[in-house]
N, C-alpha and C. Protein backbone atom coordinates (compact mmCIF):
# COMPACT_ATOMS: atom_id res chain seq x y z
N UNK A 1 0.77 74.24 17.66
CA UNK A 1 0.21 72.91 17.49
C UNK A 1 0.34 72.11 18.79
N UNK A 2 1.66 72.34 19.32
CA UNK A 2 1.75 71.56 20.65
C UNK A 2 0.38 72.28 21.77
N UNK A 3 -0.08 73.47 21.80
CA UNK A 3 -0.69 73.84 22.74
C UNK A 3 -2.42 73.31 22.22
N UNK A 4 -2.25 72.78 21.33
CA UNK A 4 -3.82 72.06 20.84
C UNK A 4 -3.31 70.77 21.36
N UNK A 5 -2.70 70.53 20.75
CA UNK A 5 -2.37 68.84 21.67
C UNK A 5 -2.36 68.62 23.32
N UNK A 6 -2.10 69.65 24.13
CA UNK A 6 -2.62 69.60 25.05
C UNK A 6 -3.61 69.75 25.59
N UNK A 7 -4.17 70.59 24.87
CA UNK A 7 -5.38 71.09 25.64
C UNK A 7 -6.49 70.64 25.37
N UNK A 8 -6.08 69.35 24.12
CA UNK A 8 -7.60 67.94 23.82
C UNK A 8 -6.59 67.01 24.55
N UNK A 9 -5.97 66.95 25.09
CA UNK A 9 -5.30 65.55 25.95
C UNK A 9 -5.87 66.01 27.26
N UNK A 10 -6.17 67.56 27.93
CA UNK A 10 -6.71 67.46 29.07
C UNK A 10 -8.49 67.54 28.55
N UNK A 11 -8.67 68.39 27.90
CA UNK A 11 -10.28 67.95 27.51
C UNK A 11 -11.01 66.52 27.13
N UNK A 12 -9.98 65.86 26.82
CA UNK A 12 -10.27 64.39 26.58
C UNK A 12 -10.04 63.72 27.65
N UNK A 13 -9.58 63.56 28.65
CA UNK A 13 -9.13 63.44 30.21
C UNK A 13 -10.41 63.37 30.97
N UNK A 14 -10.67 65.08 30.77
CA UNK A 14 -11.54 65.30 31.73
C UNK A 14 -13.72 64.67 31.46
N UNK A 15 -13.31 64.63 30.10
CA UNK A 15 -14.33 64.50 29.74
C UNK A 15 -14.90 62.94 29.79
N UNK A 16 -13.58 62.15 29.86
CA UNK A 16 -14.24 60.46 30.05
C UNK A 16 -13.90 60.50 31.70
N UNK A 17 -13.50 61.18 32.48
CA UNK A 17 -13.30 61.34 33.75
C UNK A 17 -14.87 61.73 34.46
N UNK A 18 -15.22 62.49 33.64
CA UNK A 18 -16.91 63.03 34.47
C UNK A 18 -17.65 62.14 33.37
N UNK A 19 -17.79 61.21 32.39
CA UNK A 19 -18.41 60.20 32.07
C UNK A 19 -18.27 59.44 33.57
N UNK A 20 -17.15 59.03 33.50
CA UNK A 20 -16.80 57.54 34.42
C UNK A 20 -17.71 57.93 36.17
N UNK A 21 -17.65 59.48 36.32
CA UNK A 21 -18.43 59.65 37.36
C UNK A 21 -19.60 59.44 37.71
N UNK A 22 -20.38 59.88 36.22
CA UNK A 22 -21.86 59.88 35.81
C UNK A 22 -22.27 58.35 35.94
N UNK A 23 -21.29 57.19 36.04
CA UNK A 23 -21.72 55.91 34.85
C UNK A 23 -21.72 55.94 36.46
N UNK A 24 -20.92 56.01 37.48
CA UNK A 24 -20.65 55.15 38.88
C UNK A 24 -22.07 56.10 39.62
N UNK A 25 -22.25 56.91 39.80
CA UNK A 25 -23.32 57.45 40.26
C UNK A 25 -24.67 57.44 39.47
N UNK A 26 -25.06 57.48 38.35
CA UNK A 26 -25.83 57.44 37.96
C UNK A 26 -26.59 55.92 37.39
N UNK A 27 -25.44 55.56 36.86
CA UNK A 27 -25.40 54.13 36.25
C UNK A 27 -25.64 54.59 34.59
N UNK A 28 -25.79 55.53 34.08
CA UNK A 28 -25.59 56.21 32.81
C UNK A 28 -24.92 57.39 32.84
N UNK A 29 -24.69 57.86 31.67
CA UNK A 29 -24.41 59.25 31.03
C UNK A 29 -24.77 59.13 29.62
N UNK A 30 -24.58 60.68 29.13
CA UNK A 30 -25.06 61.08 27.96
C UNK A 30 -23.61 61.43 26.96
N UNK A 31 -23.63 61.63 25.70
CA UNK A 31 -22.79 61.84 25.10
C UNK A 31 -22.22 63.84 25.48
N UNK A 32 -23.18 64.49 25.83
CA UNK A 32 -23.28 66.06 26.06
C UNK A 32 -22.03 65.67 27.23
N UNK A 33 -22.27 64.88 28.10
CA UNK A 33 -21.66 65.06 29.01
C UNK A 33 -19.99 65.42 29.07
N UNK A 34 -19.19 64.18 27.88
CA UNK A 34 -18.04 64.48 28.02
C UNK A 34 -17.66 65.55 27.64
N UNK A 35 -18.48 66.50 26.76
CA UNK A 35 -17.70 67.80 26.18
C UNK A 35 -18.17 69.02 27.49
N UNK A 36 -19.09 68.58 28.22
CA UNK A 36 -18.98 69.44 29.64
C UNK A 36 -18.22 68.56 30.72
N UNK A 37 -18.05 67.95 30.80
CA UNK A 37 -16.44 67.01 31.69
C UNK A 37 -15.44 67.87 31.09
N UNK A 38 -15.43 67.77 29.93
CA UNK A 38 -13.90 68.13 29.27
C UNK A 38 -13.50 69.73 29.41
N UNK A 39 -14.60 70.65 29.30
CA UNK A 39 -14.58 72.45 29.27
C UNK A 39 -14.21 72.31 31.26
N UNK A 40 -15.12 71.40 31.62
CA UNK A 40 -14.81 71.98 33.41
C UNK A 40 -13.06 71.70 33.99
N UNK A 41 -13.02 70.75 32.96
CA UNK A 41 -11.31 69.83 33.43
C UNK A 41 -10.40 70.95 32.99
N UNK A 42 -10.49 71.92 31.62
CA UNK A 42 -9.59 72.55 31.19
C UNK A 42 -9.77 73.89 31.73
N UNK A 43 -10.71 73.96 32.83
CA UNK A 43 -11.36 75.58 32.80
C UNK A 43 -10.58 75.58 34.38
N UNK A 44 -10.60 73.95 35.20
CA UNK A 44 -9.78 73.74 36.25
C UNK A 44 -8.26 74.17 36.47
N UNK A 45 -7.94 73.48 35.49
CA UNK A 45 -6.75 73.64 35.30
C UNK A 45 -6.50 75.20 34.83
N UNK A 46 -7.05 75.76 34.31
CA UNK A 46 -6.51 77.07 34.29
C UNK A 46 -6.04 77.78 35.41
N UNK A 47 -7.34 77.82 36.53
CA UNK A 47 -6.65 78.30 37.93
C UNK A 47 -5.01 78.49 38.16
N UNK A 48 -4.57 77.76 38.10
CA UNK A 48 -3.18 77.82 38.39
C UNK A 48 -2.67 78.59 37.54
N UNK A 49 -2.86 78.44 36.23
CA UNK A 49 -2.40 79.37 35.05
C UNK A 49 -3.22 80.74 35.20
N UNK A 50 -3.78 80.98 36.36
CA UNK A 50 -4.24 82.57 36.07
C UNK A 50 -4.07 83.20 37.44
N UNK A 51 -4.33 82.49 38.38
CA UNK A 51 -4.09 82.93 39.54
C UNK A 51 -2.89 82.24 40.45
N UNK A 52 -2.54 82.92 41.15
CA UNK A 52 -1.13 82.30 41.76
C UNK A 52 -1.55 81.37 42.42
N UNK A 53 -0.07 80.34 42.31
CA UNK A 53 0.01 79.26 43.45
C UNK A 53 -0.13 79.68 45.00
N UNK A 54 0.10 80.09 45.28
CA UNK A 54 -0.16 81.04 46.78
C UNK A 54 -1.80 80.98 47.22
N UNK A 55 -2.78 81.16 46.19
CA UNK A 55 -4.32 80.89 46.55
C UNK A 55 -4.26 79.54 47.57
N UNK A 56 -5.15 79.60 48.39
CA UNK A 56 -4.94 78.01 48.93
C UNK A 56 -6.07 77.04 48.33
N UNK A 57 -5.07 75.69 48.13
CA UNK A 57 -5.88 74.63 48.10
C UNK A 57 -7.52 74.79 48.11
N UNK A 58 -8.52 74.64 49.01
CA UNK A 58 -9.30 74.63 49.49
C UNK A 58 -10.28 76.15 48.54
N UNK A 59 -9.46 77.35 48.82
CA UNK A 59 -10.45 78.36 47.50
C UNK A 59 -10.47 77.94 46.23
N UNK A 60 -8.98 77.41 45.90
CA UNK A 60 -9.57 76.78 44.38
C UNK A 60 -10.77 75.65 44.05
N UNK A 61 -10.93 75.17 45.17
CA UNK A 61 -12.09 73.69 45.09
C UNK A 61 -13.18 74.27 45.09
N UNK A 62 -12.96 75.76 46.01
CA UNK A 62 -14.43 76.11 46.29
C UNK A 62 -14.93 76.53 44.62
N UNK A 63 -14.28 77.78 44.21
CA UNK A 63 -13.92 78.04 43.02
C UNK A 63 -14.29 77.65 41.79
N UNK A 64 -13.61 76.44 41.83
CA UNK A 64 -14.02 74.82 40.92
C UNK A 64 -15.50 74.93 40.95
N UNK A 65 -15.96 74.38 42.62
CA UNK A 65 -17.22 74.22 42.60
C UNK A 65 -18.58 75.08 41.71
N UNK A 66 -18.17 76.66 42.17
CA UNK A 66 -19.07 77.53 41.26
C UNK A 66 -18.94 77.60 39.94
N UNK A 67 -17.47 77.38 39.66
CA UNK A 67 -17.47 76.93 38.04
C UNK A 67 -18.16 75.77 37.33
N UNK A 68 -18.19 74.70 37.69
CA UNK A 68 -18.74 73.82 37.55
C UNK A 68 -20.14 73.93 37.70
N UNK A 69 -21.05 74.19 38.50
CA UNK A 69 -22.09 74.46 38.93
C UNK A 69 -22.84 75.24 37.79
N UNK A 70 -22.16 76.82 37.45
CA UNK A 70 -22.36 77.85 36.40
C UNK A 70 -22.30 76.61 35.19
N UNK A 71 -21.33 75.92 34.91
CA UNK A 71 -21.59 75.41 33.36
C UNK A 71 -22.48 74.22 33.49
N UNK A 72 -22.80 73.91 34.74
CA UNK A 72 -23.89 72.80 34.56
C UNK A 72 -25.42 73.38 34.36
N UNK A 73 -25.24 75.06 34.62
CA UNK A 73 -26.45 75.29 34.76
C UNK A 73 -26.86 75.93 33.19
N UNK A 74 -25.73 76.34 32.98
CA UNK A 74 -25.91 76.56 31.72
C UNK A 74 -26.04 75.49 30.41
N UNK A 75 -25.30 74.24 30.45
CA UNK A 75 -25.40 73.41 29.59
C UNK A 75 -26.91 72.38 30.04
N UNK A 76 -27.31 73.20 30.91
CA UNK A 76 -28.66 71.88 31.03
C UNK A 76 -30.21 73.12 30.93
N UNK A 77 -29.55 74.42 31.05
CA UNK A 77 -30.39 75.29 30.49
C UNK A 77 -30.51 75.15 28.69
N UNK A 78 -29.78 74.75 28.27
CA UNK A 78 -29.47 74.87 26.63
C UNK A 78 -30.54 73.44 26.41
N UNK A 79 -29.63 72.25 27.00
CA UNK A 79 -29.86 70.82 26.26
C UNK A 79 -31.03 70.45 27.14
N UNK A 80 -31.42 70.80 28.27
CA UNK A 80 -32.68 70.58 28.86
C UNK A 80 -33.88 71.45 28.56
N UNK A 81 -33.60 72.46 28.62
CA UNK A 81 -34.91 73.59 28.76
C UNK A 81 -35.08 73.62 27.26
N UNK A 82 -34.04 74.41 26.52
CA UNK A 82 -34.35 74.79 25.16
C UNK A 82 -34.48 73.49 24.43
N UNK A 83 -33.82 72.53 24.39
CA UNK A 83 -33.63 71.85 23.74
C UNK A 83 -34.89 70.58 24.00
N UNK A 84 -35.26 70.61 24.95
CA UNK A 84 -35.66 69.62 25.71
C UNK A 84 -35.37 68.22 25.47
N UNK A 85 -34.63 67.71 25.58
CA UNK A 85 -33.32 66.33 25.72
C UNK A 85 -34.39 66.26 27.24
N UNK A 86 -34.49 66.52 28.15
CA UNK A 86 -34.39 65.97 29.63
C UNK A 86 -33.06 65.02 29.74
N UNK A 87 -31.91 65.38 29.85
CA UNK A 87 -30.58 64.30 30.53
C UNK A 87 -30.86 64.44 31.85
N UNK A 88 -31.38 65.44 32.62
CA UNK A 88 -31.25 65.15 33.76
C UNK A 88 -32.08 66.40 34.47
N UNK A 89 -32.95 66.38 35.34
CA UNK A 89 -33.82 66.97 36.46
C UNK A 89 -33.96 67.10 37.70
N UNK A 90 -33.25 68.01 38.57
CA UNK A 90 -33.08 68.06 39.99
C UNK A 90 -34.44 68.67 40.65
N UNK A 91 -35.37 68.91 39.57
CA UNK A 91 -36.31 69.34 40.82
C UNK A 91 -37.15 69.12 41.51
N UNK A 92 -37.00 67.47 41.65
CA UNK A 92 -37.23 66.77 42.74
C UNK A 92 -36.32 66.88 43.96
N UNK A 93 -34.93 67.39 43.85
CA UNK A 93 -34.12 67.74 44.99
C UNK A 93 -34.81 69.19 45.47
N UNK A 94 -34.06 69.11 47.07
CA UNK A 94 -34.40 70.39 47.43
C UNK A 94 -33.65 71.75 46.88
N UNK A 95 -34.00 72.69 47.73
CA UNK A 95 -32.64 73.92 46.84
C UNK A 95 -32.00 73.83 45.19
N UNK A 96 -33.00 73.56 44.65
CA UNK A 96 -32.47 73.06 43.22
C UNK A 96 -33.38 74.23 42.41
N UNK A 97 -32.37 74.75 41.28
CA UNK A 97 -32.48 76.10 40.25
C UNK A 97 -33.15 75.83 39.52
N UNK A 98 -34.42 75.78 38.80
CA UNK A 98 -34.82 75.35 37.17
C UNK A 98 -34.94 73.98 36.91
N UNK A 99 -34.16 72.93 38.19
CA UNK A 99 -34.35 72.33 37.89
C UNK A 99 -32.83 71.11 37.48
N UNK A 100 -32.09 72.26 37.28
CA UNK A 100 -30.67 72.17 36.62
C UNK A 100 -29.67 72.21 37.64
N UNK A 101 -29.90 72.50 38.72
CA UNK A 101 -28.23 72.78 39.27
C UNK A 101 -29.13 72.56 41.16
N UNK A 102 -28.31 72.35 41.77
CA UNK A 102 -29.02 72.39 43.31
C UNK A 102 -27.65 72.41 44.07
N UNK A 103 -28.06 72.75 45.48
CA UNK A 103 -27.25 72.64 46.25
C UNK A 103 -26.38 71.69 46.67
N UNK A 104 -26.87 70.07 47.28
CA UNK A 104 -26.57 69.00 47.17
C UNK A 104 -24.93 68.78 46.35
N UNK A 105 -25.07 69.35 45.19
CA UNK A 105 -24.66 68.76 43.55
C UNK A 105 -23.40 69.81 43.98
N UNK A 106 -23.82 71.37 44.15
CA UNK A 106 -22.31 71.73 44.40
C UNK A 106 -21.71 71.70 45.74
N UNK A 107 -21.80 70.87 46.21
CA UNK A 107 -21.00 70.43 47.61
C UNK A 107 -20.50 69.45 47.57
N UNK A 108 -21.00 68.48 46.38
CA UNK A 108 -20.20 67.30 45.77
C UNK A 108 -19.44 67.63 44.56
N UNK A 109 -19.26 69.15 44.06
CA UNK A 109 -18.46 69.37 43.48
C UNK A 109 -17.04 70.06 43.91
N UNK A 110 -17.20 69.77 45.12
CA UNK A 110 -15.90 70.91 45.37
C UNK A 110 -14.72 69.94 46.17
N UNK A 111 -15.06 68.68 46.40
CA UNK A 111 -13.54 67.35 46.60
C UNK A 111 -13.72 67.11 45.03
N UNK A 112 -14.54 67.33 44.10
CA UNK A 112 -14.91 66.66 42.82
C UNK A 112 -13.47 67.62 42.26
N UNK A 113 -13.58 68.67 42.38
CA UNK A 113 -12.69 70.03 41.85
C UNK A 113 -11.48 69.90 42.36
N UNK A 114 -10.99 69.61 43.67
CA UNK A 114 -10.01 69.01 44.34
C UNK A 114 -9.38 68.46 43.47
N UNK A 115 -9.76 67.19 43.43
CA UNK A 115 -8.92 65.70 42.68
C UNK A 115 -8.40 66.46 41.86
N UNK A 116 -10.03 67.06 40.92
CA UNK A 116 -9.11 67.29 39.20
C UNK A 116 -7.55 68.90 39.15
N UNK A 117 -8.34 69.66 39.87
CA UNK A 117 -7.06 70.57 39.82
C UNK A 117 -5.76 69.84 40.37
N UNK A 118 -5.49 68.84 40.93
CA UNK A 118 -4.24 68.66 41.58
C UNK A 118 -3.78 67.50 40.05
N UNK A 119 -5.55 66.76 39.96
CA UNK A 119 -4.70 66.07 38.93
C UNK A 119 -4.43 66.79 37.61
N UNK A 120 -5.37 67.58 36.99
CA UNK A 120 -4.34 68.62 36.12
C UNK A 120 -3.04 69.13 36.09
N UNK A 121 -3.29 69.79 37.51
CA UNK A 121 -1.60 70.23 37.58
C UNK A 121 -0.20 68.89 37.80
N UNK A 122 -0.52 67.84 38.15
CA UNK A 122 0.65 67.06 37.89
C UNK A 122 0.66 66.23 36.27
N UNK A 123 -0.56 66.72 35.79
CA UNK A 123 -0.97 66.16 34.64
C UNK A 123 0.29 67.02 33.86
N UNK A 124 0.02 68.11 33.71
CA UNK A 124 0.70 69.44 33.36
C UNK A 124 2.38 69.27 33.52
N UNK A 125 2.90 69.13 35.15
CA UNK A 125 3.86 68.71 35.10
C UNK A 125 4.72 67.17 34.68
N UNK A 126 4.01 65.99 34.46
CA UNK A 126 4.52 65.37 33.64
C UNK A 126 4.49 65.07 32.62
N UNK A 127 3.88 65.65 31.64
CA UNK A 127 3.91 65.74 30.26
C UNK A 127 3.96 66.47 29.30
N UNK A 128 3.55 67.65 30.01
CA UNK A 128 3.82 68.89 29.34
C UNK A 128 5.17 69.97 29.82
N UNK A 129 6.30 69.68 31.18
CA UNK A 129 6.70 69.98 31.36
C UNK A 129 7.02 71.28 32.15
N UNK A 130 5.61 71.51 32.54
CA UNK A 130 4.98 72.68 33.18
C UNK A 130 5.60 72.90 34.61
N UNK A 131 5.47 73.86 35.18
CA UNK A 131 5.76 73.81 36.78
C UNK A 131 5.20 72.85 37.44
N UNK A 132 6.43 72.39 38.70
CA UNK A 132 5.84 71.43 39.16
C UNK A 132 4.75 72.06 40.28
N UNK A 133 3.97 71.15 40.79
CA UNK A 133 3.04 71.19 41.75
C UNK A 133 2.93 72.07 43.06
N UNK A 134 2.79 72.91 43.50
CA UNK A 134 3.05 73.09 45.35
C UNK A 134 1.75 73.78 45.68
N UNK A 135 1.11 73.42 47.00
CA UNK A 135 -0.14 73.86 46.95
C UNK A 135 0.34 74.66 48.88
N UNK A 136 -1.05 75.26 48.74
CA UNK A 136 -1.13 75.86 50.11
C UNK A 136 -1.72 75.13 50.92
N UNK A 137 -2.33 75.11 51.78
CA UNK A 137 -3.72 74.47 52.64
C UNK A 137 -4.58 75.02 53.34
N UNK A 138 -4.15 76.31 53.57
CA UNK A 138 -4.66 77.26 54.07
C UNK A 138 -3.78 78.87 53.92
């Protein structure tokens, strides 16, 4: 029970965390959004829980980035294409997939991936009691 309680305290985290991004950059968001905020925040935080602290800093962001990227392309393949919602259309950007995912977007995801893995992991260590923090940099 305790490991459900965490793991909607970081999905709930992460998910009004990439709202609050959407609202400052976009000036909206959608409700889809926080439950893909919330899968990328907990899928972040895993890193550490699967691969060693020893990775540096900087591969996990990259990392982040393609993760993020993959579930944006997939959750806007579902709620855009199939679904057709239109929340959102990059293919007016350049280098942009379907429409759904572009280049631009994951290069602003990878300080985006930064923040949240470091803030997961101290998230982790003060409340859940987890190891504390130590990162590489290279």
């Amino acid at each position: 029970m305790k490991l459900i309680g965490k793991y909607a305290f970081l999905f709930g985290t992460g998910g009004i965390i990439y709202n609050l991004i959407e609202l400052l950059y976009r000036g909206h968001t959608h409700w889809t959004m926080f439950f893909l905020g919330g899968l990328c925040f907990v899928l972040l935080g895993l890193l550490n829980e699967i691969i060693p602290w020893e990775m540096p800093l900087y591969q996990q962001a990259l990392l982040g980035a393609c993760m993020i990227t993959c579930l944006e392309f997939m959750t806007g393949y579902v709620i855009n294409i199939k679904l057709g919602w239109n929340i959102w259309d990059y293919s007016g950007l350049p280098l942009n997939f379907m429409g759904q995912i572009c280049l631009w977007f994951f290069f602003l995801w990878i300080p985006i991936s930064l923040v949240a893995i470091i803030l997961d992991d101290w998230l982790r260590y003060w409340f859940f009691k987890q190891e504390r923090p130590r990162y590489n940099l290279f």
